[in-house]
N, C-alpha and C. Protein backbone atom coordinates (compact mmCIF):
# COMPACT_ATOMS: atom_id res chain seq x y z
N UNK A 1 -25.29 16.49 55.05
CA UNK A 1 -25.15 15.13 55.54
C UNK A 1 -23.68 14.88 55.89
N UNK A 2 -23.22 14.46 57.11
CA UNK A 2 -22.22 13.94 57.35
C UNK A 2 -21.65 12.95 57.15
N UNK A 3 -20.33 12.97 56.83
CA UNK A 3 -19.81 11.61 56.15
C UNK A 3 -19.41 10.23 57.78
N UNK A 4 -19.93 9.66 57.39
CA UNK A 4 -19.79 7.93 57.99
C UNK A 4 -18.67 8.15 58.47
N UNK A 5 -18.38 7.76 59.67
CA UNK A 5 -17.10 6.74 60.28
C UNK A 5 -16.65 6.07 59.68
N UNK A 6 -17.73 5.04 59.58
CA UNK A 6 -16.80 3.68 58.40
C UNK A 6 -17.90 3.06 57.76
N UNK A 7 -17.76 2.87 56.25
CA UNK A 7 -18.47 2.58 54.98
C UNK A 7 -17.64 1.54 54.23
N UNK A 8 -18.60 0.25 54.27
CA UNK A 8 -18.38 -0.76 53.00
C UNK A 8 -19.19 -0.93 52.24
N UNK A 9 -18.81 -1.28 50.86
CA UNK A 9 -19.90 -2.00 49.93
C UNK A 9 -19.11 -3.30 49.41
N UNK A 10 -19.89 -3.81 48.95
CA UNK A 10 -19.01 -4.62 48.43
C UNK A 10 -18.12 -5.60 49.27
N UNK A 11 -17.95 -4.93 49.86
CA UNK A 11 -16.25 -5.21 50.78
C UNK A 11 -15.94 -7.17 50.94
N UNK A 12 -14.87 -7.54 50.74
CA UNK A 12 -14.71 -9.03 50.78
C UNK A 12 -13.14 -8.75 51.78
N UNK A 13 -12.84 -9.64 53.17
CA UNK A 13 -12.18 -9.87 53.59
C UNK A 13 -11.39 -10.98 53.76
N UNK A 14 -9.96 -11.31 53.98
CA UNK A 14 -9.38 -12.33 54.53
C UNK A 14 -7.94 -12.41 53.85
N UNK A 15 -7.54 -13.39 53.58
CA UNK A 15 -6.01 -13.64 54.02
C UNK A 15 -5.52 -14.12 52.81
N UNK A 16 -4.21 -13.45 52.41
CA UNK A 16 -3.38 -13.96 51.18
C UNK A 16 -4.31 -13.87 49.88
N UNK A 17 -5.00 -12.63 49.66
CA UNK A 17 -6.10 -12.66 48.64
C UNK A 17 -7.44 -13.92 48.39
N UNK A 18 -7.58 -14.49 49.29
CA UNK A 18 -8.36 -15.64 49.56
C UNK A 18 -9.55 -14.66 50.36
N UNK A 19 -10.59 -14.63 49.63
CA UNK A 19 -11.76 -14.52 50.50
C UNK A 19 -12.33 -14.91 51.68
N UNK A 20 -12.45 -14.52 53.06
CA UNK A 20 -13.54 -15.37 53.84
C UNK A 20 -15.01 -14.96 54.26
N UNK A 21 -14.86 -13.53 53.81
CA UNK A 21 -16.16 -12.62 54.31
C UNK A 21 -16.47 -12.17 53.10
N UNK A 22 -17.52 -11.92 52.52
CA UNK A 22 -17.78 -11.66 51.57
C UNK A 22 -19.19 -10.49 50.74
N UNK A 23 -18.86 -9.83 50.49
CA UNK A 23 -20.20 -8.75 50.11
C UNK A 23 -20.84 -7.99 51.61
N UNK A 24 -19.84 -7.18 52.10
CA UNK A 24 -20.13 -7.14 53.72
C UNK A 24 -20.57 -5.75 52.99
N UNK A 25 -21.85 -5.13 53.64
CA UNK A 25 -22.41 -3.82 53.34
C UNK A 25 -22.98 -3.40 54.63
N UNK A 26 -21.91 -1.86 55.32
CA UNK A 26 -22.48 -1.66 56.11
C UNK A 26 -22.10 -0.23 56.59
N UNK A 27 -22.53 0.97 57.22
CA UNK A 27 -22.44 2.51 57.36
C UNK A 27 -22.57 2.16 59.22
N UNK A 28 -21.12 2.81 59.51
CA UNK A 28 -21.45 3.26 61.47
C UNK A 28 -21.22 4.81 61.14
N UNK A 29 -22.64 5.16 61.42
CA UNK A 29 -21.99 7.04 62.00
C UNK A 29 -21.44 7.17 62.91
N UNK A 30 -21.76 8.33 63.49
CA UNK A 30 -20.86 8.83 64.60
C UNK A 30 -21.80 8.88 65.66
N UNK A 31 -21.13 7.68 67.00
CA UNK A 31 -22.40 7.08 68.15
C UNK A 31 -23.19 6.05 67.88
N UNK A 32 -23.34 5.50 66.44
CA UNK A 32 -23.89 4.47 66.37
C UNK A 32 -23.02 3.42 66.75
N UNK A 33 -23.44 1.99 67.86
CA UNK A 33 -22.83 0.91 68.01
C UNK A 33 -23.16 -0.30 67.12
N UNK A 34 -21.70 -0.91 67.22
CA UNK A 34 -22.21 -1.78 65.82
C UNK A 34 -22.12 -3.19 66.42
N UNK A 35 -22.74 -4.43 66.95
CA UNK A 35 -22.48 -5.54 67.23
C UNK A 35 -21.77 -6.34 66.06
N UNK A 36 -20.71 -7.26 66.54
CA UNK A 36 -20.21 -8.17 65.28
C UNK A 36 -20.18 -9.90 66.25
N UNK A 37 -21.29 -10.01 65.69
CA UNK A 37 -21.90 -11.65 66.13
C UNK A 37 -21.73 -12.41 65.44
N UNK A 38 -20.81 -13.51 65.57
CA UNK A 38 -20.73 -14.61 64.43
C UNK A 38 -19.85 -15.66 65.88
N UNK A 39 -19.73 -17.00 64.51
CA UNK A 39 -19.43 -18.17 65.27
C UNK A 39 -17.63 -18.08 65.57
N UNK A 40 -16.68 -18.96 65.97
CA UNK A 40 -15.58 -18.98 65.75
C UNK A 40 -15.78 -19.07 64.37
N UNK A 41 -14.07 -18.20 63.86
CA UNK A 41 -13.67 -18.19 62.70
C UNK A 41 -14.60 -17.92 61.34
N UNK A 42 -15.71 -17.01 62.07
CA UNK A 42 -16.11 -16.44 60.67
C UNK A 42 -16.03 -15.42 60.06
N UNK A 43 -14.87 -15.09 60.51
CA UNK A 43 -14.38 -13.58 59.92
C UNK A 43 -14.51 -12.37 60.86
N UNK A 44 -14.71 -12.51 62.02
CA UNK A 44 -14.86 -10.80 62.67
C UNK A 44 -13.96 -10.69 63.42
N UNK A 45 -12.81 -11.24 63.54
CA UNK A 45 -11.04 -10.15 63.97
C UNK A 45 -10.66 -10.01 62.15
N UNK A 46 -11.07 -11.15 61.39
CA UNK A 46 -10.40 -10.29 59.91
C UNK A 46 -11.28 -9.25 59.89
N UNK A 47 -12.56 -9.13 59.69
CA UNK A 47 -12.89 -7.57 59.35
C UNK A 47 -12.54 -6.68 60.04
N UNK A 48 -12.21 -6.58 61.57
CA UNK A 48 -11.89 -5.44 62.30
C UNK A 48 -10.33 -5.23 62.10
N UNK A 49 -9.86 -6.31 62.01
CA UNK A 49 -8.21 -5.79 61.07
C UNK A 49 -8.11 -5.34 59.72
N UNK A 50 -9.25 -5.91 59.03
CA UNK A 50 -9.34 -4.80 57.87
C UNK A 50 -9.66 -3.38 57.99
N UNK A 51 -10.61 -3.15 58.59
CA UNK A 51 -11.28 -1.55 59.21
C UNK A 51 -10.00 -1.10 59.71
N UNK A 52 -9.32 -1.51 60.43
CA UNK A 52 -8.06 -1.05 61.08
C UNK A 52 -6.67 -1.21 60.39
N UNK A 53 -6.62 -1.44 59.17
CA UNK A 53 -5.77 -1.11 58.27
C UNK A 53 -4.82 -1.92 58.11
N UNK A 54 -5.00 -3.12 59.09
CA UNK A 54 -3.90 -4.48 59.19
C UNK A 54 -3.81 -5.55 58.29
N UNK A 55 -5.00 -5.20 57.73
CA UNK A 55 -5.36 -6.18 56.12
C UNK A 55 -5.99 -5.63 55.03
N UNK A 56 -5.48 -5.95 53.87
CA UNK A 56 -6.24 -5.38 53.22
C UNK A 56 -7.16 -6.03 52.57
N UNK A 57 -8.25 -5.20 51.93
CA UNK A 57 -9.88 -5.83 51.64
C UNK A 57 -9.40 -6.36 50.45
N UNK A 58 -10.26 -7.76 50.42
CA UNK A 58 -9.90 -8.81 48.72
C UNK A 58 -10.61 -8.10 48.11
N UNK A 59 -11.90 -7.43 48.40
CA UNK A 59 -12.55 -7.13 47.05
C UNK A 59 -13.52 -5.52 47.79
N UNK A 60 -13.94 -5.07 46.71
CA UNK A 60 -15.11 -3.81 47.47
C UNK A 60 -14.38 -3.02 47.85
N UNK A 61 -14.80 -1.77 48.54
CA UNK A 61 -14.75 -0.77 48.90
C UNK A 61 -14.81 -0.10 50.67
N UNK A 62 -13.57 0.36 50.95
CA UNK A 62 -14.10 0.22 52.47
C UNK A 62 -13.30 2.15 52.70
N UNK A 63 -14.23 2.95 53.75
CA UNK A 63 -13.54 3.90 54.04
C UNK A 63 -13.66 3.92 55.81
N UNK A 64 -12.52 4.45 56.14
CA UNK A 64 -13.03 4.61 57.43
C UNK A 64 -12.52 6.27 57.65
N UNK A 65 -13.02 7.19 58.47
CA UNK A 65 -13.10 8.50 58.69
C UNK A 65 -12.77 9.24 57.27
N UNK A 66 -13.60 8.49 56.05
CA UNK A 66 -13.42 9.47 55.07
C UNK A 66 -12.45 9.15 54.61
N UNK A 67 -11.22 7.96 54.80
CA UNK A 67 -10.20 8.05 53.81
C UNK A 67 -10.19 6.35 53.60
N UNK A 68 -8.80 6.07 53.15
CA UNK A 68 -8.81 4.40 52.82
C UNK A 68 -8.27 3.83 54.26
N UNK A 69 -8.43 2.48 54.54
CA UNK A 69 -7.88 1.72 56.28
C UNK A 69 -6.71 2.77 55.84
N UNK A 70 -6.08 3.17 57.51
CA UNK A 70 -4.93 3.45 57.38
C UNK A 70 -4.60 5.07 56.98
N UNK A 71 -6.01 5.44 56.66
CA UNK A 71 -5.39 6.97 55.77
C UNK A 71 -5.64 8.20 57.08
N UNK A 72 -6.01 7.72 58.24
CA UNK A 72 -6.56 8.10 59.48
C UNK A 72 -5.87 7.68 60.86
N UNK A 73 -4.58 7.23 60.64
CA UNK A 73 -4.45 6.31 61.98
C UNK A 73 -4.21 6.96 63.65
N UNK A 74 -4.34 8.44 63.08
CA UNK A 74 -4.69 8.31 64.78
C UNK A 74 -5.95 8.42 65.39
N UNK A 75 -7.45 7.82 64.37
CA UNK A 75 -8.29 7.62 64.60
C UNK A 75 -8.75 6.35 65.00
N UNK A 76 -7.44 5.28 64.10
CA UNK A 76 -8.66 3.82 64.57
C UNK A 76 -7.15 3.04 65.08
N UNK A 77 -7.60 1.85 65.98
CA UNK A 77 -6.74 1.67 66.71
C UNK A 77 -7.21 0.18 66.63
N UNK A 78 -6.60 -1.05 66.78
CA UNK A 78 -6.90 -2.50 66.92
C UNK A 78 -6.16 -3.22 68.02
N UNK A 79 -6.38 -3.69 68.63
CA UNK A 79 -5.99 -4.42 70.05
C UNK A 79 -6.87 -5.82 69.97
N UNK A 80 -6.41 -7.38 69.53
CA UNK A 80 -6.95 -7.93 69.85
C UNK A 80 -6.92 -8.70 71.49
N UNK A 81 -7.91 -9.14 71.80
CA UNK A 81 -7.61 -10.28 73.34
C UNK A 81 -6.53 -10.82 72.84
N UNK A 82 -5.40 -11.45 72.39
CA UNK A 82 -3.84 -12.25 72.75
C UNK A 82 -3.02 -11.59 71.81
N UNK A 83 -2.41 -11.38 72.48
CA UNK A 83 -0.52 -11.05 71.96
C UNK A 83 0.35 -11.98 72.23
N UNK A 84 0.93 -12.68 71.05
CA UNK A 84 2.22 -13.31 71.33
C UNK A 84 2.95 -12.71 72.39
N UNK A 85 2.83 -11.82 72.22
CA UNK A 85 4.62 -11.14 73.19
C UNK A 85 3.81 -10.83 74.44
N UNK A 86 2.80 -10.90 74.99
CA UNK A 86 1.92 -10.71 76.38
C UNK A 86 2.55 -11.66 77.54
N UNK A 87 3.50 -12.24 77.16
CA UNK A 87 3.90 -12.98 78.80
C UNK A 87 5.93 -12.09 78.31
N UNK A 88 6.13 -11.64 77.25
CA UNK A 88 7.39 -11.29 77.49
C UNK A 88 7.14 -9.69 77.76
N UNK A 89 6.26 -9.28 77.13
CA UNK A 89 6.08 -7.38 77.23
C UNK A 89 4.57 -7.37 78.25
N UNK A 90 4.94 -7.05 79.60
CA UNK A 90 3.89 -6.99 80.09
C UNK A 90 3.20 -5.82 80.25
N UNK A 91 2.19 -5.44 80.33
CA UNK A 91 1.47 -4.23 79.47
C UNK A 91 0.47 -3.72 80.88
N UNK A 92 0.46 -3.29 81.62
CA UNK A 92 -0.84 -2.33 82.23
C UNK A 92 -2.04 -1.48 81.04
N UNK A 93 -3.02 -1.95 81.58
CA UNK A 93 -4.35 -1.51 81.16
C UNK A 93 -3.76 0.11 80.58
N UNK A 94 -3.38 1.17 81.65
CA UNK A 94 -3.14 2.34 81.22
C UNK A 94 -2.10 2.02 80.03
N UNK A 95 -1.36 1.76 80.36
CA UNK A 95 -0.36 1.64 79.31
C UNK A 95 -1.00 1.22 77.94
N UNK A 96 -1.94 0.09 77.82
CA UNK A 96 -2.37 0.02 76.12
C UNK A 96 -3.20 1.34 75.87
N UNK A 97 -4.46 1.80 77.09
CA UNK A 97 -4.92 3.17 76.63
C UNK A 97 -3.81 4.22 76.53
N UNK A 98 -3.08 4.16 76.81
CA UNK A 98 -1.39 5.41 76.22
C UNK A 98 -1.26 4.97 75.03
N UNK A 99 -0.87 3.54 74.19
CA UNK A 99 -1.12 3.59 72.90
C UNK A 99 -1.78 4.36 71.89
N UNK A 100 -2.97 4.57 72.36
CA UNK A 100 -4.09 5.57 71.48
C UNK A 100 -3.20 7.41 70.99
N UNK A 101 -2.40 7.26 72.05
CA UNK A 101 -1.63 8.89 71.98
C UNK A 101 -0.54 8.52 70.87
N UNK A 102 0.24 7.32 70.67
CA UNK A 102 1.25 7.54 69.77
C UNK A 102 0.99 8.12 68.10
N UNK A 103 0.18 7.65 67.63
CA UNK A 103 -0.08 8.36 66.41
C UNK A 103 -0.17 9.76 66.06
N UNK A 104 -0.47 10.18 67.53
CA UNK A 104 -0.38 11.76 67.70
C UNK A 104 0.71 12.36 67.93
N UNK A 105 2.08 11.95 68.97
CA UNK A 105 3.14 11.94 69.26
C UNK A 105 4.52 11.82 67.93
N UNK A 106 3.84 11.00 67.89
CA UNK A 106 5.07 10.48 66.67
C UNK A 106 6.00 9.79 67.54
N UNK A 107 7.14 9.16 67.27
CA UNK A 107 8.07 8.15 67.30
C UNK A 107 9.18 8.75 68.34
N UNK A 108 9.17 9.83 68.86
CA UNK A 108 9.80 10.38 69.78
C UNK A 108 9.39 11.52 70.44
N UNK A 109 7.95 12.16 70.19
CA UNK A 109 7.35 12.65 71.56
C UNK A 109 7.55 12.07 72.83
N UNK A 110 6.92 13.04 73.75
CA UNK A 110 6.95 12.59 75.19
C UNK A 110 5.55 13.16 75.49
N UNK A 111 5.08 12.41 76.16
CA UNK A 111 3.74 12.55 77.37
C UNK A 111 3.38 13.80 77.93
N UNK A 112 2.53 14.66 77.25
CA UNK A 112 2.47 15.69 78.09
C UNK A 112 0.92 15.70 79.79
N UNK A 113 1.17 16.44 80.41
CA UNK A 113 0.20 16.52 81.18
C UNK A 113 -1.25 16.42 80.44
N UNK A 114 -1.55 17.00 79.44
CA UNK A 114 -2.56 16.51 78.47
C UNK A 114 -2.69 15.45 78.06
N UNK A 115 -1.82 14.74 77.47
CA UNK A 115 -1.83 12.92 77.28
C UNK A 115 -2.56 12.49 78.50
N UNK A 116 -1.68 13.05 79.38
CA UNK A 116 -2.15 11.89 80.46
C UNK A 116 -3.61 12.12 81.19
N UNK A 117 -4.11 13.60 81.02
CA UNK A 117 -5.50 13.94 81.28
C UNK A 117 -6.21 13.08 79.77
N UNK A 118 -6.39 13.20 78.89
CA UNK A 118 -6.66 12.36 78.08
C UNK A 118 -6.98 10.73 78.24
N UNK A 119 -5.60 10.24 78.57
CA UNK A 119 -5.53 9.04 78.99
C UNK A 119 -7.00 8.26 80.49
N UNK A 120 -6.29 9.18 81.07
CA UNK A 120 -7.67 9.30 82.16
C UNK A 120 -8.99 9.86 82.12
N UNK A 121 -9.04 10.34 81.06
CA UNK A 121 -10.55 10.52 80.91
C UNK A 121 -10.99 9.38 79.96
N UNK A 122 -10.17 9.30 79.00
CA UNK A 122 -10.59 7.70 78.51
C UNK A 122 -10.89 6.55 79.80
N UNK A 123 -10.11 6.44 80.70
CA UNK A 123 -10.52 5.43 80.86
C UNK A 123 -11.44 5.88 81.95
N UNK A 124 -11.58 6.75 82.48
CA UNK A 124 -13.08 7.11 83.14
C UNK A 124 -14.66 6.65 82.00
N UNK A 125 -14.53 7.28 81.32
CA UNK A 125 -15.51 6.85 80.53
C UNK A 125 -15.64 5.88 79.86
N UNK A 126 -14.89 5.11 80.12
CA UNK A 126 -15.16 3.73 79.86
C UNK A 126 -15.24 3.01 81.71
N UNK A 127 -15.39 3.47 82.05
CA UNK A 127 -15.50 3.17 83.73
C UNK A 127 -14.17 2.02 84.24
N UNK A 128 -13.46 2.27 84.04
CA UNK A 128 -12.15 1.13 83.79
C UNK A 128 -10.60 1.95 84.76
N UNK A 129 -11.01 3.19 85.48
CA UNK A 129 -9.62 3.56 86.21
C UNK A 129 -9.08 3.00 87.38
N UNK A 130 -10.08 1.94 87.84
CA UNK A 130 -9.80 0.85 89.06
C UNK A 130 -8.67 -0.33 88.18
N UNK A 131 -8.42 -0.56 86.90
CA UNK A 131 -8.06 -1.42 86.07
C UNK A 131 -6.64 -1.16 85.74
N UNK A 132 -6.01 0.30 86.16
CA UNK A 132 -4.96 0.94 85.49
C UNK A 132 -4.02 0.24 85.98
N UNK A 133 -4.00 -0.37 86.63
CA UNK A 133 -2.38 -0.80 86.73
C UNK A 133 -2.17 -2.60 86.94
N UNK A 134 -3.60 -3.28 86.25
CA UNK A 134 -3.37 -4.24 86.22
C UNK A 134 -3.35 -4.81 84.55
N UNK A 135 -2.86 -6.40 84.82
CA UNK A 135 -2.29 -6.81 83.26
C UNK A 135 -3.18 -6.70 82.29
């Protein structure tokens, strides 16, 4: 049996040790899609910043690729719709899919012809290379 992508039990999310999500139980393998349907403000950018290692869980148990948020990061990646700094750092589509390479790079790599075949096959398969060079 292969181990899960990402596994909670238990799991309680939100802010300054204050609960807002609570007893979240749930397994994505690998290819399974997961919908996250709720109203404003009921917790689903905190749980996907928890999964993504930007918060940590109030309560329960959460793994993602087998380790704790964070113990994987050039596997999971978080981008919400607004950035403060989005009207001072203006960003091309390619350019946030180039993000996905830094964890691999480290802090002073450079781009190889592979990155950038990478880069473009990401965004082929996501059907999105008409998009590359807009905001």
């Amino acid at each position: 049996m292969t181990r899960p992508c990402v596994e909670s039990r238990d799991l309680g999310v939100g802010y300054h040790h204050e609960t807002v999500v609570a007893d979240v139980q749930f397994r994505l393998e690998a290819g399974q899609v997961l919908a996250l349907v709720g109203s404003n403000r009921s917790g689903k950018t905190t749980l996907l910043k928890t999964v993504a290692g930007l918060l940590p869980p109030t309560a329960g148990s959460l793994e993602v690729f087998g380790a704790p948020p964070l113990g994987r990061p050039e596997r999971v990646a978080y981008l919400g719709q607004f950035h403060p700094a989005s009207f001072m750092l203006p960003l091309r589509v390619k350019d946030v899919v180039r993000m996905a390479r830094f964890a691999r790079l480290g802090l002073f790599g450079r781009f190889t012809g592979g990155d950038r075949r990478a880069v473009d096959q990401a965004m082929a398969v996501m059907d999105v290379p008409g998009l590359a060079d807009t905001p």
